[in-house]
N, C-alpha and C. Protein backbone atom coordinates (compact mmCIF):
# COMPACT_ATOMS: atom_id res chain seq x y z
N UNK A 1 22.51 -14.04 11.22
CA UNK A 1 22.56 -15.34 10.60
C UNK A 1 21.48 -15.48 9.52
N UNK A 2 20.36 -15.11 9.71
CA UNK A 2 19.20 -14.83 8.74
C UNK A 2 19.50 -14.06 7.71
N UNK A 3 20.35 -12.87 7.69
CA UNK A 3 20.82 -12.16 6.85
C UNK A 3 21.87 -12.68 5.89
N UNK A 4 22.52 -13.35 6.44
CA UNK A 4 23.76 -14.35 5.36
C UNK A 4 23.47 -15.66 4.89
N UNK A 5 22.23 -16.23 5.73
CA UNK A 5 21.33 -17.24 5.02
C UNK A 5 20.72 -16.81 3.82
N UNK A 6 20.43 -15.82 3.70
CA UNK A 6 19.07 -15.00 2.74
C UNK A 6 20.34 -14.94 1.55
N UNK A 7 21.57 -13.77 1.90
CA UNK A 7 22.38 -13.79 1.16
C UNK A 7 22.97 -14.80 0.13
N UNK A 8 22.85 -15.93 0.87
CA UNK A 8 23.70 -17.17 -0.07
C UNK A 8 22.52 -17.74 -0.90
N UNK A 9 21.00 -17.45 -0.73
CA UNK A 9 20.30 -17.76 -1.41
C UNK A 9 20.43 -16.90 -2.61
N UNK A 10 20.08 -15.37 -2.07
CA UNK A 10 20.95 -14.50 -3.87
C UNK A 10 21.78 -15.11 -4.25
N UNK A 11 22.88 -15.60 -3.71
CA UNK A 11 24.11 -15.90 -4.30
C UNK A 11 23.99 -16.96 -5.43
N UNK A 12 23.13 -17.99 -4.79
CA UNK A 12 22.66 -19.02 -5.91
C UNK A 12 21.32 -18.28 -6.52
N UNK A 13 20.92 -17.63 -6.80
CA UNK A 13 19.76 -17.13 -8.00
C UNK A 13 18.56 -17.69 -7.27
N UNK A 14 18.22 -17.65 -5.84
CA UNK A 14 16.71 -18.37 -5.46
C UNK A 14 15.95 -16.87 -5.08
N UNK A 15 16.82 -15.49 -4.76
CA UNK A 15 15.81 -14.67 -4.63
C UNK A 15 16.62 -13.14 -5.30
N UNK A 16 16.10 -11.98 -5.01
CA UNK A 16 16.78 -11.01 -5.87
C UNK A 16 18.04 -10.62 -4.91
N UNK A 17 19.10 -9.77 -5.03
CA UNK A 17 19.77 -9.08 -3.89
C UNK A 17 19.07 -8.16 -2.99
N UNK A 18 18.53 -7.31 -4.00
CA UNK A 18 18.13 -6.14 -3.54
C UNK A 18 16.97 -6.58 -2.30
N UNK A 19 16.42 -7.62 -2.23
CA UNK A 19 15.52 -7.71 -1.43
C UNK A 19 16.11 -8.48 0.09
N UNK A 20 17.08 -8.85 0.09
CA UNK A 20 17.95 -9.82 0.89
C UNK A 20 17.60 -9.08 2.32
N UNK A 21 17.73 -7.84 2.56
CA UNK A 21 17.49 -7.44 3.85
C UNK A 21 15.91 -6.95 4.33
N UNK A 22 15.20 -7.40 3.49
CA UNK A 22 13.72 -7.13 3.65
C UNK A 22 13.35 -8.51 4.04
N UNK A 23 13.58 -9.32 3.45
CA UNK A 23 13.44 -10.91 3.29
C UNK A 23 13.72 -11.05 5.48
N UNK A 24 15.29 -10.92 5.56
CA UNK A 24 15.65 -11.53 6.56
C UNK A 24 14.74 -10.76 8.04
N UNK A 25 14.31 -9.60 7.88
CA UNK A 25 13.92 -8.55 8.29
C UNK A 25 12.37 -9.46 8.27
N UNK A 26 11.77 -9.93 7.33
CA UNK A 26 10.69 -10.69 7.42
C UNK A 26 10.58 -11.84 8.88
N UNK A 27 11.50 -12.65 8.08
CA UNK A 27 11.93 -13.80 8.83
C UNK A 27 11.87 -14.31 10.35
N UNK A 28 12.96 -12.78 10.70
CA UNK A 28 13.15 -12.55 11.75
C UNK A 28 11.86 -12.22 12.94
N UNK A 29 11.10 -11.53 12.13
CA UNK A 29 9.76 -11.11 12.87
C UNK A 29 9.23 -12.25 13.26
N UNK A 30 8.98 -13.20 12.17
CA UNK A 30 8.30 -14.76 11.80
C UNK A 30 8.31 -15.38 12.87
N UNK A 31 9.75 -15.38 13.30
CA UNK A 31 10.31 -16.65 13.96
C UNK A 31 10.38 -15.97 15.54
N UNK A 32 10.21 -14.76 15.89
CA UNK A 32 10.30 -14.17 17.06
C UNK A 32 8.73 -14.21 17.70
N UNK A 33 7.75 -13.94 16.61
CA UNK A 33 6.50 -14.02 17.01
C UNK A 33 5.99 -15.46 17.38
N UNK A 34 6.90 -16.77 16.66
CA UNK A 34 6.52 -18.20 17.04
C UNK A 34 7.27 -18.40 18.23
N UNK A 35 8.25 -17.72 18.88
CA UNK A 35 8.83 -17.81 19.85
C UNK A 35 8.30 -17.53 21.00
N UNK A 36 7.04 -16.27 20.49
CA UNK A 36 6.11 -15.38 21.66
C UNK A 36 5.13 -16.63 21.84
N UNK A 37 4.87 -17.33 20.89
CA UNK A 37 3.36 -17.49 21.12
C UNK A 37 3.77 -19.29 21.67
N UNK A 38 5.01 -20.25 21.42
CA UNK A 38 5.52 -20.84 22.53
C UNK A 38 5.89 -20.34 23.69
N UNK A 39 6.09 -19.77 23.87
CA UNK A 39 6.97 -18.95 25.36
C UNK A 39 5.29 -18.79 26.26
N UNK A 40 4.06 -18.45 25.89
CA UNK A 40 3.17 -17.88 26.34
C UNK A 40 1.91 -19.29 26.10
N UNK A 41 2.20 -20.37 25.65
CA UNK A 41 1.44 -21.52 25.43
C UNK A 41 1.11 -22.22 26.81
N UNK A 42 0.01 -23.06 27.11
CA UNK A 42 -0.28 -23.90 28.31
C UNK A 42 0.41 -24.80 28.29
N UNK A 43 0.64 -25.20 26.48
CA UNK A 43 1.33 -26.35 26.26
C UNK A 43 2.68 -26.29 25.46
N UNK A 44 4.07 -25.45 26.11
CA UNK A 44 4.81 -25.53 25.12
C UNK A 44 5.59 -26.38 24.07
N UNK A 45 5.50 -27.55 24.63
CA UNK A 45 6.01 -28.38 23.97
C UNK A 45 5.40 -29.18 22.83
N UNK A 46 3.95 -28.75 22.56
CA UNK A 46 2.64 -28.88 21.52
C UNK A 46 3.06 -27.86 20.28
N UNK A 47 3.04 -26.48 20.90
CA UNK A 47 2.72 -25.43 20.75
C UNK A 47 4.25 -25.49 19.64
N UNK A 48 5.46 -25.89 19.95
CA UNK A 48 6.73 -25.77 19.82
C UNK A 48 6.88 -26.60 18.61
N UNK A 49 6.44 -28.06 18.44
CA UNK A 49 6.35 -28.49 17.45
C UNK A 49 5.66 -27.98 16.02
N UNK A 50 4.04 -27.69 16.92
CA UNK A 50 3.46 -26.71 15.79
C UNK A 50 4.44 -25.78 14.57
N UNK A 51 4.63 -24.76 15.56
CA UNK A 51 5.73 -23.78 15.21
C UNK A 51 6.90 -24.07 14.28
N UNK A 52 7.86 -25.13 14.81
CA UNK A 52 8.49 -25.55 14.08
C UNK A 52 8.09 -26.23 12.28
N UNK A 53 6.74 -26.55 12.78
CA UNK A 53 6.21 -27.40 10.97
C UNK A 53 5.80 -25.77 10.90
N UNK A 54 5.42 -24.47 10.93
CA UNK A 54 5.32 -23.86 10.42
C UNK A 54 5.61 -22.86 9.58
N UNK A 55 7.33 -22.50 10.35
CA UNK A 55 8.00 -22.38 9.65
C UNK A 55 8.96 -22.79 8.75
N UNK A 56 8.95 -24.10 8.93
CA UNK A 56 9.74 -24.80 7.71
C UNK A 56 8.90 -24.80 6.59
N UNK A 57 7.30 -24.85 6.96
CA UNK A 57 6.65 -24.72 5.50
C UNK A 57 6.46 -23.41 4.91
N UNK A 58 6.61 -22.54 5.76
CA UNK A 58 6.90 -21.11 5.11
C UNK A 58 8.22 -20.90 4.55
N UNK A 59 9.68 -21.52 5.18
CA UNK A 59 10.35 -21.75 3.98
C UNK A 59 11.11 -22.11 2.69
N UNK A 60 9.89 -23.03 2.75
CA UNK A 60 9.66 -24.33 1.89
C UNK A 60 8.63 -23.42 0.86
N UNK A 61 7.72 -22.94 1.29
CA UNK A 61 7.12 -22.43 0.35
C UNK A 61 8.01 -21.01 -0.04
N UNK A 62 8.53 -20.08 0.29
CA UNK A 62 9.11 -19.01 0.26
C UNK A 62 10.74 -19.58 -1.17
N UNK A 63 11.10 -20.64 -0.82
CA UNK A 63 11.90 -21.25 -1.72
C UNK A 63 11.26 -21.97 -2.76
N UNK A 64 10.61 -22.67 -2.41
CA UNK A 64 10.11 -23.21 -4.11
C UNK A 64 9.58 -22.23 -4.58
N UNK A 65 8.72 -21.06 -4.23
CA UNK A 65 8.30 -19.66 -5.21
C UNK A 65 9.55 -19.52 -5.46
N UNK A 66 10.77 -18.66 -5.32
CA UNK A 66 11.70 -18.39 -5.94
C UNK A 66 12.40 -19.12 -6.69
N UNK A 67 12.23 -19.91 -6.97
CA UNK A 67 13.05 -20.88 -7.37
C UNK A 67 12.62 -21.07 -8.96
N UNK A 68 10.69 -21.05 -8.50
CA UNK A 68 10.13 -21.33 -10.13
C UNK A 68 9.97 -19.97 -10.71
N UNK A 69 10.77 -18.89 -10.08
CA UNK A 69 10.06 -17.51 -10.66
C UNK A 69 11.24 -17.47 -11.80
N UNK A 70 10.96 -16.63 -12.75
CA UNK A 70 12.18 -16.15 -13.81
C UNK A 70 13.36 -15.33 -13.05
N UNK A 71 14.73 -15.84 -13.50
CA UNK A 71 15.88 -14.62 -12.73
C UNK A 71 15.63 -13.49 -12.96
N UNK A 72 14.92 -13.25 -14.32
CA UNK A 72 15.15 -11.98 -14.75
C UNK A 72 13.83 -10.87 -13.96
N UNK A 73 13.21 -11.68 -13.60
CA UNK A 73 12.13 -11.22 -12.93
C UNK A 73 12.29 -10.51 -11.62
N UNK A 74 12.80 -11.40 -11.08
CA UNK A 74 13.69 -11.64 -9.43
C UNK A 74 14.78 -10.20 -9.53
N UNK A 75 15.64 -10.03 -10.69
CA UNK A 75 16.35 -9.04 -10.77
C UNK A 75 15.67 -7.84 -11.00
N UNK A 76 14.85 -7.85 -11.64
CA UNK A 76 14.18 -6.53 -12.02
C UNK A 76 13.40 -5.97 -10.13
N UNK A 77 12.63 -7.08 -10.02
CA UNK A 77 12.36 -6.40 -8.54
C UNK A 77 13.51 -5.69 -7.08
N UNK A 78 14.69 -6.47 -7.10
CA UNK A 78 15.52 -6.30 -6.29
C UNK A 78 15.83 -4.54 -6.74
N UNK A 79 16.17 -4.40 -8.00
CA UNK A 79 16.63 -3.39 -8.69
C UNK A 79 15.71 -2.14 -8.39
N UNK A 80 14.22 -2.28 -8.43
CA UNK A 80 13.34 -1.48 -8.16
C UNK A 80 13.17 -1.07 -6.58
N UNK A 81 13.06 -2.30 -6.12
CA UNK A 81 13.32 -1.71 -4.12
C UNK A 81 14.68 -1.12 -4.01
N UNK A 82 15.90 -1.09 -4.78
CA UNK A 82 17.03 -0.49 -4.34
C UNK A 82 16.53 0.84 -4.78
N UNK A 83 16.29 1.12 -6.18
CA UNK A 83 15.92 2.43 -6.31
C UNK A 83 14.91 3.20 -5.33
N UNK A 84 14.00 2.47 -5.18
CA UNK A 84 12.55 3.14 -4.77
C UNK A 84 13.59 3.87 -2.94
N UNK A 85 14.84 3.10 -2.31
CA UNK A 85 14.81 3.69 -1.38
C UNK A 85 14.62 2.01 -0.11
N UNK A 86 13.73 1.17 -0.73
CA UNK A 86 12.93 0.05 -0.18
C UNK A 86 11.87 -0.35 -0.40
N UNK A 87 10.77 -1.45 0.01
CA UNK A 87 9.73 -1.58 -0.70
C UNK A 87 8.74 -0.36 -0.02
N UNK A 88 7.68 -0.23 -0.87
CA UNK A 88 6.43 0.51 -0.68
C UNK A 88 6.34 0.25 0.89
N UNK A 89 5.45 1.49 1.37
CA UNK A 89 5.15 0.75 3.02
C UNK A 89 3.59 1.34 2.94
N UNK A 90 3.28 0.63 3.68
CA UNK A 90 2.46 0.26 3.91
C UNK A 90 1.30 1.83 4.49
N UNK A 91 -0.31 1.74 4.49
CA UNK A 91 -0.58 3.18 4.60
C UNK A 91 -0.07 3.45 5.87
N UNK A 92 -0.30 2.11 6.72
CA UNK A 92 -0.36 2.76 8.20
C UNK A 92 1.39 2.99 8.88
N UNK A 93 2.07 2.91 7.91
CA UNK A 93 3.31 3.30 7.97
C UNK A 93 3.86 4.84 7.64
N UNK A 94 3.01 4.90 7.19
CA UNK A 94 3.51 6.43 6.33
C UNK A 94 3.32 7.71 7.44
C-alpha cells in the first residue's frame, strides 16, 4: 500500500519514479519502528498519539520538499538511482 501510495505521488510530479521503491522502503521502516516503540511504551496510548503527529509531520514535510523542488531535478535523480543499480549505500553496508 506504501508502494502505490508513493507511486501515485510520481504519478502527479511530487517525487521522481525511479526513487518510488526506496521512498516506500523508507516509510515502511518509519512506521514499523513507531509501531515498536508503542507496542513497548508504559504508556501506549501517549506514546501512540505522539507517533501518529510524527509521522504525519514527516509526511508533510517529505511532501512539501517535493513539491517545491524543480521536476526536472526530481527526474534527473530518479534517472541516476535507476542507473547507479539504486542509491549509494551506505559504508557500513558495503
Amino acid at each position: 500500500m506504501i508502494r502505490l501510495a508513493r507511486q501515485a505521488d510520481a504519478d502527479a510530479g511530487r517525487i521522481a519514479h525511479g526513487l518510488v521503491k526506496y521512498d516506500a522502503h523508507i516509510l515502511l521502516a518509519a512506521l514499523l519502528e513507531l509501531g515498536l516503540l508503542v507496542a513497548n511504551a508504559a504508556d501506549p496510548s501517549g506514546v501512540r498519539a505522539d507517533a501518529q503527529q510524527a509521522i504525519e509531520s514527516l509526511l508533510d514535510r517529505i511532501l512539501c520538499d517535493a513539491e517545491a523542488r524543480d521536476a526536472q531535478t526530481l527526474a534527473g535523480i530518479g534517472e541516476n538511482a535507476a542507473e547507479a543499480g539504486g542509491p549509494p549505500q551506505s559504508r557500513s553496508a558495503r
